[in-house]
ModelCIF file with pLDDT and N, C-alpha, C, O atoms, coordinates in Angstrom:
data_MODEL
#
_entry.id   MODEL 
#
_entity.id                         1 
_entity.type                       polymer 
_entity.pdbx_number_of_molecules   1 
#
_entity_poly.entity_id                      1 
_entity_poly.type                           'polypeptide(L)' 
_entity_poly.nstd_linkage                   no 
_entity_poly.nstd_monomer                   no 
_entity_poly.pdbx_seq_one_letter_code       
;(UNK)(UNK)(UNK)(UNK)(UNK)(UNK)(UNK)(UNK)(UNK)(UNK)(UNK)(UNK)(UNK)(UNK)(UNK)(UNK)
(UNK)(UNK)(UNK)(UNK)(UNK)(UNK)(UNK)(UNK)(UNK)(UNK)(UNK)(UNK)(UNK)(UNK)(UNK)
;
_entity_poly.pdbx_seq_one_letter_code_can   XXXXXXXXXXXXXXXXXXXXXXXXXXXXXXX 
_entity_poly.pdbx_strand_id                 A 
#
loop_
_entity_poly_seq.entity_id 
_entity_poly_seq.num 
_entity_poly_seq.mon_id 
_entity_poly_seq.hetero 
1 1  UNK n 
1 2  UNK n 
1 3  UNK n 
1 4  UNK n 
1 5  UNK n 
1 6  UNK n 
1 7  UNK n 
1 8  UNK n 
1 9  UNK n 
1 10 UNK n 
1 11 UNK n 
1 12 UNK n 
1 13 UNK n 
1 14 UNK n 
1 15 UNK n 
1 16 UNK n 
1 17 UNK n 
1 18 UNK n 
1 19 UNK n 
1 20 UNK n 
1 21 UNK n 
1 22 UNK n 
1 23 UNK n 
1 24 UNK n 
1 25 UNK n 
1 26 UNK n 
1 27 UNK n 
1 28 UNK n 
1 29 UNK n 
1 30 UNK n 
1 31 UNK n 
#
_struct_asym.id          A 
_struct_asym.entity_id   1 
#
loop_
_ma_qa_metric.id 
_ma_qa_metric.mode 
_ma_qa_metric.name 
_ma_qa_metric.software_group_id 
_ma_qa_metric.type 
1 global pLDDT . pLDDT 
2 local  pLDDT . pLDDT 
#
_ma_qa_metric_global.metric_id      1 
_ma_qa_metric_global.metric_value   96.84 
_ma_qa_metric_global.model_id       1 
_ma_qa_metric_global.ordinal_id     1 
#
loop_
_ma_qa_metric_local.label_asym_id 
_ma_qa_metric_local.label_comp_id 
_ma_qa_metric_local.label_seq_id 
_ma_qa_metric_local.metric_id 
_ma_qa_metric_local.metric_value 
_ma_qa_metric_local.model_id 
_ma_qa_metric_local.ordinal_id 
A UNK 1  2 98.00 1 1  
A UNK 2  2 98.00 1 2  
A UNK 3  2 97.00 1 3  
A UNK 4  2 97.00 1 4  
A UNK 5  2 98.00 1 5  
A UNK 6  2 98.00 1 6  
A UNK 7  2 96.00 1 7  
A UNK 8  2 96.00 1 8  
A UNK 9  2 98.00 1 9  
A UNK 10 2 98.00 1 10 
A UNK 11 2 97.00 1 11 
A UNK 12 2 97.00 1 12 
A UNK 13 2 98.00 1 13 
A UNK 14 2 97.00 1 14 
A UNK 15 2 97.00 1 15 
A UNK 16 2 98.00 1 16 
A UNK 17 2 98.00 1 17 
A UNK 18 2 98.00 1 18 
A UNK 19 2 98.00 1 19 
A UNK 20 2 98.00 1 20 
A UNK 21 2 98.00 1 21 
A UNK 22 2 98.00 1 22 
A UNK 23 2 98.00 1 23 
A UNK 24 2 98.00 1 24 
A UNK 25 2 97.00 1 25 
A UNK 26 2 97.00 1 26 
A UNK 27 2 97.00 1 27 
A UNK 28 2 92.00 1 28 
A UNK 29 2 89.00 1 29 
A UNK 30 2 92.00 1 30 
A UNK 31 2 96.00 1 31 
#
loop_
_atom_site.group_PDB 
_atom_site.id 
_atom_site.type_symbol 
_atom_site.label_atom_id 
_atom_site.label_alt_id 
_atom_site.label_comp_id 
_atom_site.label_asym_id 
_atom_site.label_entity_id 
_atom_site.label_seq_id 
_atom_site.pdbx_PDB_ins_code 
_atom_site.Cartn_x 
_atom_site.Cartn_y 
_atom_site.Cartn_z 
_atom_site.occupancy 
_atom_site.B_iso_or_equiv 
_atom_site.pdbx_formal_charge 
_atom_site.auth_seq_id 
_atom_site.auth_comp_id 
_atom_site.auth_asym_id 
_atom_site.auth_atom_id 
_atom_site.pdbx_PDB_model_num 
ATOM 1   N N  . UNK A 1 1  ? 9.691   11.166 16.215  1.00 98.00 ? 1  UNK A N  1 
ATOM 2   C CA . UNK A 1 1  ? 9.960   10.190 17.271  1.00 98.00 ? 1  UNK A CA 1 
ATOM 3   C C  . UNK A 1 1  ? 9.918   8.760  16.736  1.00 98.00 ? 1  UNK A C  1 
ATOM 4   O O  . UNK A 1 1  ? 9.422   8.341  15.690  1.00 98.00 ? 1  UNK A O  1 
ATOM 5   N N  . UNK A 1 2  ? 10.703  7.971  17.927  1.00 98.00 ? 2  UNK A N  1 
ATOM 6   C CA . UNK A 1 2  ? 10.671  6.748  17.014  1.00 98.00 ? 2  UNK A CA 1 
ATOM 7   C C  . UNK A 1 2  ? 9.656   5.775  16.532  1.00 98.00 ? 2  UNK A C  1 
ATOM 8   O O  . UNK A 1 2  ? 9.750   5.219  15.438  1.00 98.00 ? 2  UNK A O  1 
ATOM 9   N N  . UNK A 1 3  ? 8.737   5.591  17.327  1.00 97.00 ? 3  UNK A N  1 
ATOM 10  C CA . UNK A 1 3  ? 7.397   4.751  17.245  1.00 97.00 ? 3  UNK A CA 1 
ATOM 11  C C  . UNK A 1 3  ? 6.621   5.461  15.855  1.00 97.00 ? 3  UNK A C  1 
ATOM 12  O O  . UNK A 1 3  ? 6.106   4.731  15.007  1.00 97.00 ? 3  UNK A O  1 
ATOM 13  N N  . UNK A 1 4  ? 6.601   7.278  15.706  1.00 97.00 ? 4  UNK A N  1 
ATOM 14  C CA . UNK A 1 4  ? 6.296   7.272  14.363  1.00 97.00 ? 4  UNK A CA 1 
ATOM 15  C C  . UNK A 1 4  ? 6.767   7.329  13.564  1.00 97.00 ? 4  UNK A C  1 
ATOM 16  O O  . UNK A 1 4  ? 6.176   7.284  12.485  1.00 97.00 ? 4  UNK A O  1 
ATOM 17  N N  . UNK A 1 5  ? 7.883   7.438  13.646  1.00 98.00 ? 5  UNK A N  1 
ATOM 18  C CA . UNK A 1 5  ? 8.844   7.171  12.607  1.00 98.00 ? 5  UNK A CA 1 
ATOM 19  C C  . UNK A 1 5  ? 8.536   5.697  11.514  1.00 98.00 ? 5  UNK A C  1 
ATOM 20  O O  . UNK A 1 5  ? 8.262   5.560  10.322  1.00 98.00 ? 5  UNK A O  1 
ATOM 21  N N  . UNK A 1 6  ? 8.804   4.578  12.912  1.00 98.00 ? 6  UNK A N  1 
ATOM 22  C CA . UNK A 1 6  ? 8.717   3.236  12.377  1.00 98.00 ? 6  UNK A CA 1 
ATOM 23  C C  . UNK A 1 6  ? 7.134   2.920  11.564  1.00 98.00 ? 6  UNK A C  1 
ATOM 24  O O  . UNK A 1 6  ? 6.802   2.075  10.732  1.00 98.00 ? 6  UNK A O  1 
ATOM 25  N N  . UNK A 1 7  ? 6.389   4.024  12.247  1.00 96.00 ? 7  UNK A N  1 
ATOM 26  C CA . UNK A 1 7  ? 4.090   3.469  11.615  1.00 96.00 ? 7  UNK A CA 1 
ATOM 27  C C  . UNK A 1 7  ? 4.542   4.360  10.589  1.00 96.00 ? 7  UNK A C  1 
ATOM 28  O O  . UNK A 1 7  ? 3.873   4.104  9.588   1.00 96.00 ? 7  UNK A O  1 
ATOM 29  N N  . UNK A 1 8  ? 5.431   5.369  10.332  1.00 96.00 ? 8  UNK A N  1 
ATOM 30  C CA . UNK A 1 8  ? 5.462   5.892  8.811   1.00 96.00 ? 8  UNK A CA 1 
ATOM 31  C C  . UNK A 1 8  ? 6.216   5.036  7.832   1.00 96.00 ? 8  UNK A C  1 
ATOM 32  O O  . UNK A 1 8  ? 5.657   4.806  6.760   1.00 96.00 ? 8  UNK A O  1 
ATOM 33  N N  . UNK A 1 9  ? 7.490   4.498  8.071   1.00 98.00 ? 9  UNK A N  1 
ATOM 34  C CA . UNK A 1 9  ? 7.326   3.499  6.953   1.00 98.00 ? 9  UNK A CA 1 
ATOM 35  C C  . UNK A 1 9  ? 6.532   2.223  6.735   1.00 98.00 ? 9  UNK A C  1 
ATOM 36  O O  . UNK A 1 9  ? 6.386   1.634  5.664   1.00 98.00 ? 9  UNK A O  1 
ATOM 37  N N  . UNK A 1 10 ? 5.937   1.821  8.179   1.00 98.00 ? 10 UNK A N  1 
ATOM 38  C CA . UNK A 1 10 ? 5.550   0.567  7.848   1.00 98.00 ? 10 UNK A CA 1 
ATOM 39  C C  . UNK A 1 10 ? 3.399   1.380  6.700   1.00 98.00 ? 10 UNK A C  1 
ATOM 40  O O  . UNK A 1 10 ? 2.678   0.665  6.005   1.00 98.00 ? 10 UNK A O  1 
ATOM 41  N N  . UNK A 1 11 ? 3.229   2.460  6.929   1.00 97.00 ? 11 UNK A N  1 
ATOM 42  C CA . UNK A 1 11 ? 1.818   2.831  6.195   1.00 97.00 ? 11 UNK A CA 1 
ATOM 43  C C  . UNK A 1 11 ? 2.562   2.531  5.141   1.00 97.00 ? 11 UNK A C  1 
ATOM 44  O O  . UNK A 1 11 ? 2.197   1.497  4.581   1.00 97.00 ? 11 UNK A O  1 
ATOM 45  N N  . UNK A 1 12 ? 3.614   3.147  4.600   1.00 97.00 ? 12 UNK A N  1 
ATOM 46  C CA . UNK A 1 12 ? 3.932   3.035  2.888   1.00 97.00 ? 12 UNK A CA 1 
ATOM 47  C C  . UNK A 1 12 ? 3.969   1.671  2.712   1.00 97.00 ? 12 UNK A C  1 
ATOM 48  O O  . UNK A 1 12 ? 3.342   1.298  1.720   1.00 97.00 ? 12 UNK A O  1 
ATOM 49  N N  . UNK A 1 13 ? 4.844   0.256  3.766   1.00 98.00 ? 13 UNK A N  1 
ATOM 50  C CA . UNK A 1 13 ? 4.777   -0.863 2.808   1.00 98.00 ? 13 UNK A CA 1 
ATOM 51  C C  . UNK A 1 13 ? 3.815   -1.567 2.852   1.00 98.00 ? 13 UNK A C  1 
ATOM 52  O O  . UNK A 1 13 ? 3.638   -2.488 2.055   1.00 98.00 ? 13 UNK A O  1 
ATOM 53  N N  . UNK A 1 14 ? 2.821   -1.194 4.018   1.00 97.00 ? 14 UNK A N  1 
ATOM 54  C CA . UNK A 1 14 ? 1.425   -2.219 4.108   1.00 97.00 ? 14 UNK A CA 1 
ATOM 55  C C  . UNK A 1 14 ? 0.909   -1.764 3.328   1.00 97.00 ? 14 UNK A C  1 
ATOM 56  O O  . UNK A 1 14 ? 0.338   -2.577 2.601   1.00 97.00 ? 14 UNK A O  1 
ATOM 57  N N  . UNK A 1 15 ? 0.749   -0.355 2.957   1.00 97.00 ? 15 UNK A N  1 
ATOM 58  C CA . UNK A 1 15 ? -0.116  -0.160 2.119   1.00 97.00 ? 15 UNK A CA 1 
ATOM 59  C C  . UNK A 1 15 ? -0.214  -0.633 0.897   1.00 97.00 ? 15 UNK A C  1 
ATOM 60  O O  . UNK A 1 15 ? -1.152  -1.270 0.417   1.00 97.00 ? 15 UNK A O  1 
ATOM 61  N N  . UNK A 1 16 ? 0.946   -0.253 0.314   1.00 98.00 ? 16 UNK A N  1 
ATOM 62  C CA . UNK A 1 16 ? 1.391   -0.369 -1.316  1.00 98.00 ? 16 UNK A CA 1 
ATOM 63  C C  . UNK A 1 16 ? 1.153   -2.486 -1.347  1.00 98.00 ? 16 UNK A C  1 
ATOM 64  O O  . UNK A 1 16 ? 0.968   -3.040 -2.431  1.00 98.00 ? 16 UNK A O  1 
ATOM 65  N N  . UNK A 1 17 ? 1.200   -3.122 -0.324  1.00 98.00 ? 17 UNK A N  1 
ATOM 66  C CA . UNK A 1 17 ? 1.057   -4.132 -0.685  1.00 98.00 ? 17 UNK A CA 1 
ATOM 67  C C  . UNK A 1 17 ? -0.287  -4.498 -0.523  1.00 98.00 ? 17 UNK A C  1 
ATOM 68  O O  . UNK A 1 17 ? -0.546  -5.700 -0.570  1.00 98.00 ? 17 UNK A O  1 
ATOM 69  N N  . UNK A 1 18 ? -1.237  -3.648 -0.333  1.00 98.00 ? 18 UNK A N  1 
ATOM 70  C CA . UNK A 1 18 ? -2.533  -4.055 -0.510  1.00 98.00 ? 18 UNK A CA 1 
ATOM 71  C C  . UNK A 1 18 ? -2.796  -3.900 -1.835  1.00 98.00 ? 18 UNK A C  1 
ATOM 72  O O  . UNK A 1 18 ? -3.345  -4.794 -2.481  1.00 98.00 ? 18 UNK A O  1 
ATOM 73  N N  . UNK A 1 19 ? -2.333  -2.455 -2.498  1.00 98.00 ? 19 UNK A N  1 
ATOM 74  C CA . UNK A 1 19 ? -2.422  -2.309 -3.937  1.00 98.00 ? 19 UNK A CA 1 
ATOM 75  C C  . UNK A 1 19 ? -2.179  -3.725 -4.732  1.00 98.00 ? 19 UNK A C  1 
ATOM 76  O O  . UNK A 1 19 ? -2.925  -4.417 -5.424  1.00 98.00 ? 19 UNK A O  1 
ATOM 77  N N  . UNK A 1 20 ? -0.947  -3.841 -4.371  1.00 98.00 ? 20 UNK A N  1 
ATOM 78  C CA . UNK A 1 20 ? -0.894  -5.392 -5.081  1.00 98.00 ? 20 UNK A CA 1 
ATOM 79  C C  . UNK A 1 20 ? -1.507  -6.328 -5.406  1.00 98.00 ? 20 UNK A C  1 
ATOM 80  O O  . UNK A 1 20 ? -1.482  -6.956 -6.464  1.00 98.00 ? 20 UNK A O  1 
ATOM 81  N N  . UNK A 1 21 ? -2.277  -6.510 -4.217  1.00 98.00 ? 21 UNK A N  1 
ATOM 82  C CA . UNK A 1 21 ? -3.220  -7.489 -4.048  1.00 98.00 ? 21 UNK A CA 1 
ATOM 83  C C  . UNK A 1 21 ? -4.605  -7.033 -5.184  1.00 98.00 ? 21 UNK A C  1 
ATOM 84  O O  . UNK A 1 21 ? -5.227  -7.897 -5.802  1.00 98.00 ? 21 UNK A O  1 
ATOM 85  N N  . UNK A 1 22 ? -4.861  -5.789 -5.275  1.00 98.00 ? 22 UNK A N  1 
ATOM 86  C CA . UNK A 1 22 ? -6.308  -4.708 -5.518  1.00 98.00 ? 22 UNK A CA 1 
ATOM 87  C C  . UNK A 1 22 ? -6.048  -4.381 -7.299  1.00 98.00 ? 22 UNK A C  1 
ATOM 88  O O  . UNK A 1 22 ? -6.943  -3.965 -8.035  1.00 98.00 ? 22 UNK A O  1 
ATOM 89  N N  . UNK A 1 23 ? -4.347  -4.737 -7.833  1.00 98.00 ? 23 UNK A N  1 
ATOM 90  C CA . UNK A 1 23 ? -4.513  -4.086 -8.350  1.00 98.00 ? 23 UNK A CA 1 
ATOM 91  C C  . UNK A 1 23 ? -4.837  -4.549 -10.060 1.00 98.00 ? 23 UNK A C  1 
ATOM 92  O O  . UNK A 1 23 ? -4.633  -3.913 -11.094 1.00 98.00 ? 23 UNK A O  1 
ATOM 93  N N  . UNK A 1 24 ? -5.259  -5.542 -9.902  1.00 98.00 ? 24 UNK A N  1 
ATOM 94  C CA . UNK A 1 24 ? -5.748  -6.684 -11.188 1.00 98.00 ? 24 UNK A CA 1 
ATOM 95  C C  . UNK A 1 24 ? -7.059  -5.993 -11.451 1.00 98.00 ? 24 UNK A C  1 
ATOM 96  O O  . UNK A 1 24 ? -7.285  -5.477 -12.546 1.00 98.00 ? 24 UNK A O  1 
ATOM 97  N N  . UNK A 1 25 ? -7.991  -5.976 -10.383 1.00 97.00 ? 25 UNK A N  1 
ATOM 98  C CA . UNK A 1 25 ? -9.416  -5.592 -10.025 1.00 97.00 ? 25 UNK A CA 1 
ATOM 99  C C  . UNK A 1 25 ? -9.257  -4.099 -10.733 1.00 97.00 ? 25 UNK A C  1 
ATOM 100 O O  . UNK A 1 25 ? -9.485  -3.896 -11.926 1.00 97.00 ? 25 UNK A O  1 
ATOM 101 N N  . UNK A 1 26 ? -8.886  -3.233 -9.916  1.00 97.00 ? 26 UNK A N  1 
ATOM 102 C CA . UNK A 1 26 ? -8.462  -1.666 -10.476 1.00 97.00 ? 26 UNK A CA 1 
ATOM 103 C C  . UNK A 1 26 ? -8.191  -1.273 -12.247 1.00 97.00 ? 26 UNK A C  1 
ATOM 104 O O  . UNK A 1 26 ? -8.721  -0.424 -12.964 1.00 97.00 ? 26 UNK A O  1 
ATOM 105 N N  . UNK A 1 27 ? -7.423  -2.022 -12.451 1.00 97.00 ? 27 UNK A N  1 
ATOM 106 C CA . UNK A 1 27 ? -7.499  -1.755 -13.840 1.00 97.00 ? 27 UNK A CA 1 
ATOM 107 C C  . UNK A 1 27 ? -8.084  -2.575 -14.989 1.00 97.00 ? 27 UNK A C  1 
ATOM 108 O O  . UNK A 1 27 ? -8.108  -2.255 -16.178 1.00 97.00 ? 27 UNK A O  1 
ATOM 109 N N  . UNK A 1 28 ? -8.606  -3.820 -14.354 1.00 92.00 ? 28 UNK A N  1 
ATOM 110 C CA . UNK A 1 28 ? -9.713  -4.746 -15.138 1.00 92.00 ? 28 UNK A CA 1 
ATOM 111 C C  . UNK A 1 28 ? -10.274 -3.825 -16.247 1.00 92.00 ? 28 UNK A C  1 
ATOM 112 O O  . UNK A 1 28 ? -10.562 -4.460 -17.262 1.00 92.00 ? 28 UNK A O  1 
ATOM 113 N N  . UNK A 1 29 ? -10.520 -2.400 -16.326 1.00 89.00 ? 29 UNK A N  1 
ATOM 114 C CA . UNK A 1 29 ? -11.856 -2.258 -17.129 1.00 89.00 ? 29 UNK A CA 1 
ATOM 115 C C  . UNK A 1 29 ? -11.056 -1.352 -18.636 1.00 89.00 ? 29 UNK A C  1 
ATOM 116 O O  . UNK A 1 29 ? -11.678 -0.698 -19.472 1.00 89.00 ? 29 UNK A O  1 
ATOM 117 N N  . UNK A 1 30 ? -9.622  -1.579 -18.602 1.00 92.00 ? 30 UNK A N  1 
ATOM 118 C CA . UNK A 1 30 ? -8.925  -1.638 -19.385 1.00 92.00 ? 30 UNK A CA 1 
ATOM 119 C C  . UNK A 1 30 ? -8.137  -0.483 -19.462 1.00 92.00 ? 30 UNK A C  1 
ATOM 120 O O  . UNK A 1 30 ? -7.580  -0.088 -20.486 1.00 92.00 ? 30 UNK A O  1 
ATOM 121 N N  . UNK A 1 31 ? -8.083  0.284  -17.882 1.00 96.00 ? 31 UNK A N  1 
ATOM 122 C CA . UNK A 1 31 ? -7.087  1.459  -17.596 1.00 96.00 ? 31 UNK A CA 1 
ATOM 123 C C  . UNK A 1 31 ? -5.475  1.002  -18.123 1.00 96.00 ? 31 UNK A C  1 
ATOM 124 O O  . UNK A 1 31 ? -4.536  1.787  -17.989 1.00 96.00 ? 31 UNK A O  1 
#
């Protein structure tokens, strides 16, 4: 349906842009 349709793509791009934000921190320890 459409309302989840639209909260399923918007989880993938909010999400992945939190990574962004997280992802300096995350691999700091030389991953």
């Amino acid at each position: 349906p459409w309302r989840l349709a639209r909260a399923d793509v918007d989880r993938a791009l909010d999400g992945v842009r939190w990574y962004v934000e997280e992802i300096d921190r995350m691999l700091a320890d030389g991953r």
